[in-house]
Protein backbone atom coordinates (compact mmCIF):
# COMPACT_ATOMS: atom_id res chain seq x y z
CA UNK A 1 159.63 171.38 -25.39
CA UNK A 2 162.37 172.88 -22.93
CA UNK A 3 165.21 174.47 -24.87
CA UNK A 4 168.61 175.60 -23.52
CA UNK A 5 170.51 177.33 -26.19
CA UNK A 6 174.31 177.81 -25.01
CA UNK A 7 176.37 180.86 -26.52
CA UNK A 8 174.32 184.25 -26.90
CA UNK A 9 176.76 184.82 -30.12
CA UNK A 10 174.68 186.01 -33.82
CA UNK A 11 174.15 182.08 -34.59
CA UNK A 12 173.07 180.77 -31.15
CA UNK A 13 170.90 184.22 -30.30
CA UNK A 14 169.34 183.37 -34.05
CA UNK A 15 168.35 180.02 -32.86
CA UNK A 16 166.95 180.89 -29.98
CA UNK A 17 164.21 183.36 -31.32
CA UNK A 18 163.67 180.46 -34.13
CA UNK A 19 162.65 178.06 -31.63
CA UNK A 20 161.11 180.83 -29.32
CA UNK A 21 158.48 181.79 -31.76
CA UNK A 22 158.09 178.19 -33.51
CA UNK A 23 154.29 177.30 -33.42
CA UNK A 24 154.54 174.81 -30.96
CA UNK A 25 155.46 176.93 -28.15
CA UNK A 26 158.95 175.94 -26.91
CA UNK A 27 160.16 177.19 -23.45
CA UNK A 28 163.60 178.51 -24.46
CA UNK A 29 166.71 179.82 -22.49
CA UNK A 30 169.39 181.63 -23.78
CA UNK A 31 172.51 181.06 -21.87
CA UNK A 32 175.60 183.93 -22.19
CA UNK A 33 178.68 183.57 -20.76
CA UNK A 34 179.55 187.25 -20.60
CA UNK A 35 177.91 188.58 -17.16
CA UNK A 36 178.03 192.08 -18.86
CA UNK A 37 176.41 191.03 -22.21
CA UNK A 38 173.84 189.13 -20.36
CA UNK A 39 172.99 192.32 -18.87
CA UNK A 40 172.81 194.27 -21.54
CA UNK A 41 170.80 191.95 -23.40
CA UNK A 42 168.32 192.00 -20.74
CA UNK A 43 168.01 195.68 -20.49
CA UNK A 44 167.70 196.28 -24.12
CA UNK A 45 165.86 193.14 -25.14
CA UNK A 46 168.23 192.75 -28.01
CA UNK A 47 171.56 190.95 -28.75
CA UNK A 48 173.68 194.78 -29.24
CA UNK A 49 176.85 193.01 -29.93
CA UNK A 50 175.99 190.42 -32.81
CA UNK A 51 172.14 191.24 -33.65
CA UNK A 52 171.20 195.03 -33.31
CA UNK A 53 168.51 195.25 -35.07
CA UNK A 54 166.59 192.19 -34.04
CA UNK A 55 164.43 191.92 -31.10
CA UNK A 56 164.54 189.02 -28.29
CA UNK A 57 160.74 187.75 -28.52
CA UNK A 58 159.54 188.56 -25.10
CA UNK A 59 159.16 184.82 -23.41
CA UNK A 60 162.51 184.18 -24.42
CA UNK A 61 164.47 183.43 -20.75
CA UNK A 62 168.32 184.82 -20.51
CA UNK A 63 170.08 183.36 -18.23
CA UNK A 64 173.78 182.58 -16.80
CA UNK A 65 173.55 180.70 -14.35
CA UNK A 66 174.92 177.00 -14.13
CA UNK A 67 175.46 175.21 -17.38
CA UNK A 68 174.72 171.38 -16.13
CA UNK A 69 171.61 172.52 -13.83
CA UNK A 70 170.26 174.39 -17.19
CA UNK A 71 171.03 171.25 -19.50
CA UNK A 72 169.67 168.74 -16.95
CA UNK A 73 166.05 170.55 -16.54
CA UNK A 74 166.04 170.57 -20.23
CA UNK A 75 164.39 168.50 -23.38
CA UNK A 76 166.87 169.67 -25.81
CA UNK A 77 170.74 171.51 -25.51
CA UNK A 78 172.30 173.36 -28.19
CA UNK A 79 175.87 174.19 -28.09
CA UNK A 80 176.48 177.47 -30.09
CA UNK A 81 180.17 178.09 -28.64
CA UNK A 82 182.90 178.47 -31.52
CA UNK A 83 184.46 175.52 -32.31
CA UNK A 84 187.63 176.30 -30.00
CA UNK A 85 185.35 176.32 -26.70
CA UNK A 86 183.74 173.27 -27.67
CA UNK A 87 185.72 170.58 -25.64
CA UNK A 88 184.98 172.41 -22.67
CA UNK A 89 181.53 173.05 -22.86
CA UNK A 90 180.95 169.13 -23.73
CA UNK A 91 183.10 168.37 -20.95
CA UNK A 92 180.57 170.69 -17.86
CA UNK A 93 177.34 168.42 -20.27
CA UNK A 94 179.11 164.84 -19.31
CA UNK A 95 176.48 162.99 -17.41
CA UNK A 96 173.23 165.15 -19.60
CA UNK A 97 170.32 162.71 -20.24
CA UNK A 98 168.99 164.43 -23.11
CA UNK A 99 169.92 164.67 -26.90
CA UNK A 100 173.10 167.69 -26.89
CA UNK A 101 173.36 169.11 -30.63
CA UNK A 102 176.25 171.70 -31.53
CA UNK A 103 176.20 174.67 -34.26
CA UNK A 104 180.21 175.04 -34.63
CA UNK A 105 181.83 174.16 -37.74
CA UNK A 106 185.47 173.17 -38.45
CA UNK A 107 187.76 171.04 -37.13
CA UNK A 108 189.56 171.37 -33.37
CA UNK A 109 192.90 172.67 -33.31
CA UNK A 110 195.57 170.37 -33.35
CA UNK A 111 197.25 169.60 -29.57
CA UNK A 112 200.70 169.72 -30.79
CA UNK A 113 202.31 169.75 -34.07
CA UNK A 114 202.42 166.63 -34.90
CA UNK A 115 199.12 165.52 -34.87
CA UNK A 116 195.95 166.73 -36.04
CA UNK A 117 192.54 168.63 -35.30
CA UNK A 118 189.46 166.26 -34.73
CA UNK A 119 186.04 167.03 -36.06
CA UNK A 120 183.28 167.94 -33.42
CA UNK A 121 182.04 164.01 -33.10
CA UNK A 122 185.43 163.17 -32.69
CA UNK A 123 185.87 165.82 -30.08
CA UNK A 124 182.67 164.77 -28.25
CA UNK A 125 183.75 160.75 -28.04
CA UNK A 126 186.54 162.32 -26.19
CA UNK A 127 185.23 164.93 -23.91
CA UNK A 128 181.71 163.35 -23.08
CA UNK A 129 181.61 160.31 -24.67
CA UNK A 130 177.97 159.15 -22.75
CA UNK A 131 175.96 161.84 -24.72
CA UNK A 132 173.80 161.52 -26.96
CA UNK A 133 174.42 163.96 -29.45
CA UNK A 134 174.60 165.35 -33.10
CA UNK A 135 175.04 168.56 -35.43
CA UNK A 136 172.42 171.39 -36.81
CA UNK A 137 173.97 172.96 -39.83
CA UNK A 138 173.35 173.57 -43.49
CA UNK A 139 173.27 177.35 -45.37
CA UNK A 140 172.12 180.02 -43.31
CA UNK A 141 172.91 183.19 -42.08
CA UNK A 142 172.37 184.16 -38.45
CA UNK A 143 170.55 187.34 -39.34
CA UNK A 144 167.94 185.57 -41.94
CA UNK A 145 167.48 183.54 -39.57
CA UNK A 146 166.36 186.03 -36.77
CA UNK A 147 164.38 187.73 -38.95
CA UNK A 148 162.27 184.52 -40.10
CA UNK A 149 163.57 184.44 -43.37
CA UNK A 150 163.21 180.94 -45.27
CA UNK A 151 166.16 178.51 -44.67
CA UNK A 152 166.52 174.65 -44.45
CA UNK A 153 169.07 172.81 -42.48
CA UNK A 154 170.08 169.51 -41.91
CA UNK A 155 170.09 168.16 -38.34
CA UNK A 156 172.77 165.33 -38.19
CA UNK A 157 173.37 162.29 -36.15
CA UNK A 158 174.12 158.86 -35.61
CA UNK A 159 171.07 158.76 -33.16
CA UNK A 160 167.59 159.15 -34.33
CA UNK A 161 166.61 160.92 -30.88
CA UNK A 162 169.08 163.34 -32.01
CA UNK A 163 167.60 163.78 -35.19
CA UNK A 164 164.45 163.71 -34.32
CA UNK A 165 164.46 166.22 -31.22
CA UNK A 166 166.12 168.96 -33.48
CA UNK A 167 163.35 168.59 -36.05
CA UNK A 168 160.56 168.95 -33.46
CA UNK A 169 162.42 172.03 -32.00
CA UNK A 170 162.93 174.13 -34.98
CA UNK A 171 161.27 172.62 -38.31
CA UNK A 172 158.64 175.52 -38.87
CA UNK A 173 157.30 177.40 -41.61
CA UNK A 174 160.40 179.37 -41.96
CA UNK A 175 162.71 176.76 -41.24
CA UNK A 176 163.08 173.05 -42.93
CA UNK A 177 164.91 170.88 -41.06
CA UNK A 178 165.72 167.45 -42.94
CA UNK A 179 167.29 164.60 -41.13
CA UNK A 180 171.07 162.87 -41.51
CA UNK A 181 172.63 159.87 -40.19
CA UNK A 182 175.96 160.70 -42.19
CA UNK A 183 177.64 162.89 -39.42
CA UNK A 184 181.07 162.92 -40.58
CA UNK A 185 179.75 164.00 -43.89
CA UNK A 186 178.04 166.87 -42.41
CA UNK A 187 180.57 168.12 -40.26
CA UNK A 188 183.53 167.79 -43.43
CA UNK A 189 181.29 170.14 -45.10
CA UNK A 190 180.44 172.73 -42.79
CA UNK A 191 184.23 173.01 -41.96
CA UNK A 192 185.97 172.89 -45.47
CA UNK A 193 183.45 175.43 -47.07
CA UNK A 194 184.56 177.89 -44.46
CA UNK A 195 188.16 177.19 -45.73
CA UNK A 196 186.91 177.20 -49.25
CA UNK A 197 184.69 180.54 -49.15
CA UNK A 198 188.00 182.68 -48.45
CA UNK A 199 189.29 181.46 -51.66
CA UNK A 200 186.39 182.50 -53.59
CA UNK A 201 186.48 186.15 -51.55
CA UNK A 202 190.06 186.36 -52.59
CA UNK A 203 188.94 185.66 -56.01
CA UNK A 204 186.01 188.41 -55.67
CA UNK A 205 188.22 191.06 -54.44
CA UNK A 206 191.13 190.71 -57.16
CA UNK A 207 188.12 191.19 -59.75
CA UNK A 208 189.02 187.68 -61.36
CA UNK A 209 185.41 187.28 -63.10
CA UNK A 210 182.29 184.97 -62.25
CA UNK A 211 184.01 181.81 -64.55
CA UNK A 212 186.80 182.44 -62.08
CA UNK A 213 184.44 182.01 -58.90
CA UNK A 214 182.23 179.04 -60.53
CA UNK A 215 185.47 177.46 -61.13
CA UNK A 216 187.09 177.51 -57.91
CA UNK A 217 183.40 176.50 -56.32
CA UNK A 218 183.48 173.43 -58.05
CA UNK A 219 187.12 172.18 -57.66
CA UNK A 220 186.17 173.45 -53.85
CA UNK A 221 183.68 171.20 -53.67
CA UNK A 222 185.60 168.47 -55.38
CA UNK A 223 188.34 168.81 -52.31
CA UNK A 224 185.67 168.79 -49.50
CA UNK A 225 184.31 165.33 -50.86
CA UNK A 226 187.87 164.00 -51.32
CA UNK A 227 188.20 164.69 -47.56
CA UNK A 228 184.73 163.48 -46.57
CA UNK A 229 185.19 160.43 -48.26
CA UNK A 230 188.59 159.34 -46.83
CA UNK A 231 186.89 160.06 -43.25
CA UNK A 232 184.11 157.55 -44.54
CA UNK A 233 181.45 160.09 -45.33
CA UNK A 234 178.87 159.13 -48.14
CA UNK A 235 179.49 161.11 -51.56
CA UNK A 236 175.80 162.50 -51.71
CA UNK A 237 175.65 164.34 -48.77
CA UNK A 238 178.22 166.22 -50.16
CA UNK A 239 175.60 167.40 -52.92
CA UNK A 240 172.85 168.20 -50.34
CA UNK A 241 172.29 171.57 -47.70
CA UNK A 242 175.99 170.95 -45.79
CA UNK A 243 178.00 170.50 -48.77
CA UNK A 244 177.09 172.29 -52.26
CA UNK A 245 174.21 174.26 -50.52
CA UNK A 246 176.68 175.53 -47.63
CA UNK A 247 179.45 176.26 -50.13
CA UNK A 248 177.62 178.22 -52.60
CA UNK A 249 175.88 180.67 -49.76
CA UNK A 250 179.05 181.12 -47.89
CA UNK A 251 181.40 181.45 -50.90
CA UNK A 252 178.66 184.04 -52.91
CA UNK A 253 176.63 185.46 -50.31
CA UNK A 254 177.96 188.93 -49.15
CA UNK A 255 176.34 188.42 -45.17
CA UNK A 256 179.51 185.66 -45.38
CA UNK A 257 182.26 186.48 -42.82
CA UNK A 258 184.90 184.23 -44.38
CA UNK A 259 184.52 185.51 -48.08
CA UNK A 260 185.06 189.16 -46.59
CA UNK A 261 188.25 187.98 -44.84
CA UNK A 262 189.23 186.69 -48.67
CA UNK A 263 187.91 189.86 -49.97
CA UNK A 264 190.01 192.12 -47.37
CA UNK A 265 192.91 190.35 -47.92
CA UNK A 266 192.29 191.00 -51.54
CA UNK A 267 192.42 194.51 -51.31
CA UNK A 268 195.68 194.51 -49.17
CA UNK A 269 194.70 193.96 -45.57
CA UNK A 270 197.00 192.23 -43.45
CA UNK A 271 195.28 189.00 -41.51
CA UNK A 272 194.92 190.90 -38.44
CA UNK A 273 193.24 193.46 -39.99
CA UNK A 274 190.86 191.69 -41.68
CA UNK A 275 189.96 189.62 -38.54
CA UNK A 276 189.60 192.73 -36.74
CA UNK A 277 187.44 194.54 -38.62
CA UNK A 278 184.87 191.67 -39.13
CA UNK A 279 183.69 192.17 -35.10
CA UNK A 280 182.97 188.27 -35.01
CA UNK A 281 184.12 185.15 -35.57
CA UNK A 282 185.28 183.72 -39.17
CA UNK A 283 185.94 179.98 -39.01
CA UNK A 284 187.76 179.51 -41.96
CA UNK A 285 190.79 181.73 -40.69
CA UNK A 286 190.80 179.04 -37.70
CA UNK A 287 190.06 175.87 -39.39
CA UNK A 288 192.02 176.42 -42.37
CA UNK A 289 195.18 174.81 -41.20
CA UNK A 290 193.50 171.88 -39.33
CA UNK A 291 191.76 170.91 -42.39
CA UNK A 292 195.07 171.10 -44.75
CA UNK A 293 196.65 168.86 -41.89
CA UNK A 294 193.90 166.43 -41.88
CA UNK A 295 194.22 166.19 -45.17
CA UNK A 296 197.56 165.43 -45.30
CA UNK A 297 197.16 163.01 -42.67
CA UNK A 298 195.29 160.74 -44.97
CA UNK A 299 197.27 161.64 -48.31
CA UNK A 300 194.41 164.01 -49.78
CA UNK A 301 194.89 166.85 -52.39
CA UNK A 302 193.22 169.92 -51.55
CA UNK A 303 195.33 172.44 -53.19
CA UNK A 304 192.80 175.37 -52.97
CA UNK A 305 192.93 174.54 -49.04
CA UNK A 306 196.52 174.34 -49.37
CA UNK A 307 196.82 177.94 -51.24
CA UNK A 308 194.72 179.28 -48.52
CA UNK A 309 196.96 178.26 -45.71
CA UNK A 310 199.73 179.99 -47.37
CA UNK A 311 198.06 182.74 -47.50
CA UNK A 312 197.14 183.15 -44.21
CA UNK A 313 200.41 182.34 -42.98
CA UNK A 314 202.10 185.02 -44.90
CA UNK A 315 203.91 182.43 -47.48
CA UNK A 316 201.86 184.05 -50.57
CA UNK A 317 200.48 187.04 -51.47
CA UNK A 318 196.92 186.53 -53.31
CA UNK A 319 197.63 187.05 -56.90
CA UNK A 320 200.95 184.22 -56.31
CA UNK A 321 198.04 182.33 -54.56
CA UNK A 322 195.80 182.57 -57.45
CA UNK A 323 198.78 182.21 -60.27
CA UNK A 324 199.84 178.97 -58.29
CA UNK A 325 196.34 177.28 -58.75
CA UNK A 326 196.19 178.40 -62.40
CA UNK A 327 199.45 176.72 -63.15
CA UNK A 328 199.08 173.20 -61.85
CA UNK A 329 199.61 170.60 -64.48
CA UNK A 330 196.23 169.31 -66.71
CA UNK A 331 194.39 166.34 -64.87
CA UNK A 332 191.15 164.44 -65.75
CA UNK A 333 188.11 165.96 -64.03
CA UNK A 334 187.56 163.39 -61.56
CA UNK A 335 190.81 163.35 -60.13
């Protein structure tokens, strides 16, 4: 199977050595936007920037040439661009014959203020609305992924080719991949646990207690199926590997960008700081106020989401953020 992974960040250069060594033999290319990096990368056999430690398996091909000539010689194309390049990346695919799969999670950013950010689908039907396409995601860090560690994902579409292409390309020994017709489902979860795994940093860092952090997990996960459900998701895949399994690893698990941000902020950080210092990309900073907007698009309470957003935007400090949650009137569970 020909492979063309595009985006030679951790999660994409991850993916690539996944399906590189898989058993089956897959002809992978690893495309990088960055002249420099790509470079680099091939003089050191080893993604400096985002993987250090981890070595490029030998037949894996870097490359940077054109993106449409790559994707059109290919079996399978994986997007691994944040979320805020994806528009234009679908839009040099329009015309690709084969099944085009993204990584990204969250939600677009809004194009003016009135409106509100589209999920990745949503962006797609826009931008390159004759592919044939889908999501990879579930709980997994980029690095346990390069180094072969167990992980499962879920590889979601409304196409079985979709579906069915990503499991051939990277359902191995180390990696399950379990199939998904509920999309919108998928793609509510990876974005909102992003949102929801700064809370639980911020939580974390003000040394609030575990009862604290199981707490605002589960009223976390309560929001993201609100949201998935308005946006016609089903209410179990909000209990499988993008919803519950997602949102525990990226809310507990300490290789989690987004929980440092919460953490950093925590101990006094500005934003900027925090950003800074992480040397890649945390989705949940980015995504935050798209979700809270789709949300109140369609009337849904996410007040965690909501407390987040103020605190990115300066309008809290965490312990207000925290006291604010505590005080909110009593309601039934299920509400």
């Amino acid at each position: 199977m020909k492979i063309v992974v595009i985006g030679a960040g951790a999660w994409g250069t991850a993916m690539a050595i996944s399906a590189t060594v898989h058993p089956a033999g897959h002809a992978v290319t690893l495309w990088a936007r960055d002249a420099q990096q790509l470079a680099d990368m091939r003089a050191a056999r080893c993604n400096a920037r985002y993987l250090p430690d981890i070595a490029l398996p030998s037949p894996l091909v870097l490359a940077g040439s054109d993106v449409a000539a790559l994707a059109a010689a290919a079996d399978l194309v994986i997007v691994a661009t944040p979320m805020a390049a994806l528009r234009a990346m679908l839009v040099q695919l329009r015309g690709c014959p084969v099944p085009v799969a993204w990584l990204c999670k969250g939600f677009e950013a809004a194009a003016d203020p009135g409106s509100f950010g589209l999920m990745a689908h949503e962006v797609r039907a826009q931008a390159a609305p004759d592919l044939i396409a889908g999501v990879l995601s579930g709980p997994s860090f980029a690095l346990e992924v390069a180094r072969g560690q167990p992980t499962a994902l879920v590889a979601a579409s409304a196409h079985q080719r979709v579906r069915d292409a990503l499991v051939h390309a990277f359902h191995s020994p180390s990696v399950r991949v379990y199939a998904n017709d509920d999309i919108v489902g998928v793609e509510v979860g990876g974005a909102v646990k992003n949102v929801l795994s700064i809370a639980t940093g911020l939580c974390d860092g003000l040394h609030l207690g575990l009862n604290a952090r199981a707490a605002l997990i589960t009223r976390g996960l309560a929001e993201m199926t609100r949201l998935g459900l308005a946006l016609g998701a089903r209410a179990d895949t909000f209990m499988g590997l993008s919803g519950l399994g997602d949102l525990v690893l990226t809310a507990t698990g300490d290789l989690s960008r987004n929980r440092r941000v919460g953490l950093l902020l925590a101990q006094g950080q500005t934003l900027p700081q925090a950003v800074a210092s992480l040397g890649h990309v945390a989705e949940g900073v980015y995504s935050a106020r798209t979700v809270v907007q789709r949300a109140r698009h369609l009337g849904v309470d996410m007040p965690i989401s909501e407390a987040v957003v103020a605190l990115l935007d300066g309008r809290m400090q965490p312990a207000d953020a925290v006291a604010a949650l505590m005080e909110r009137g009593p309601k039934g569970e299920g509400a």
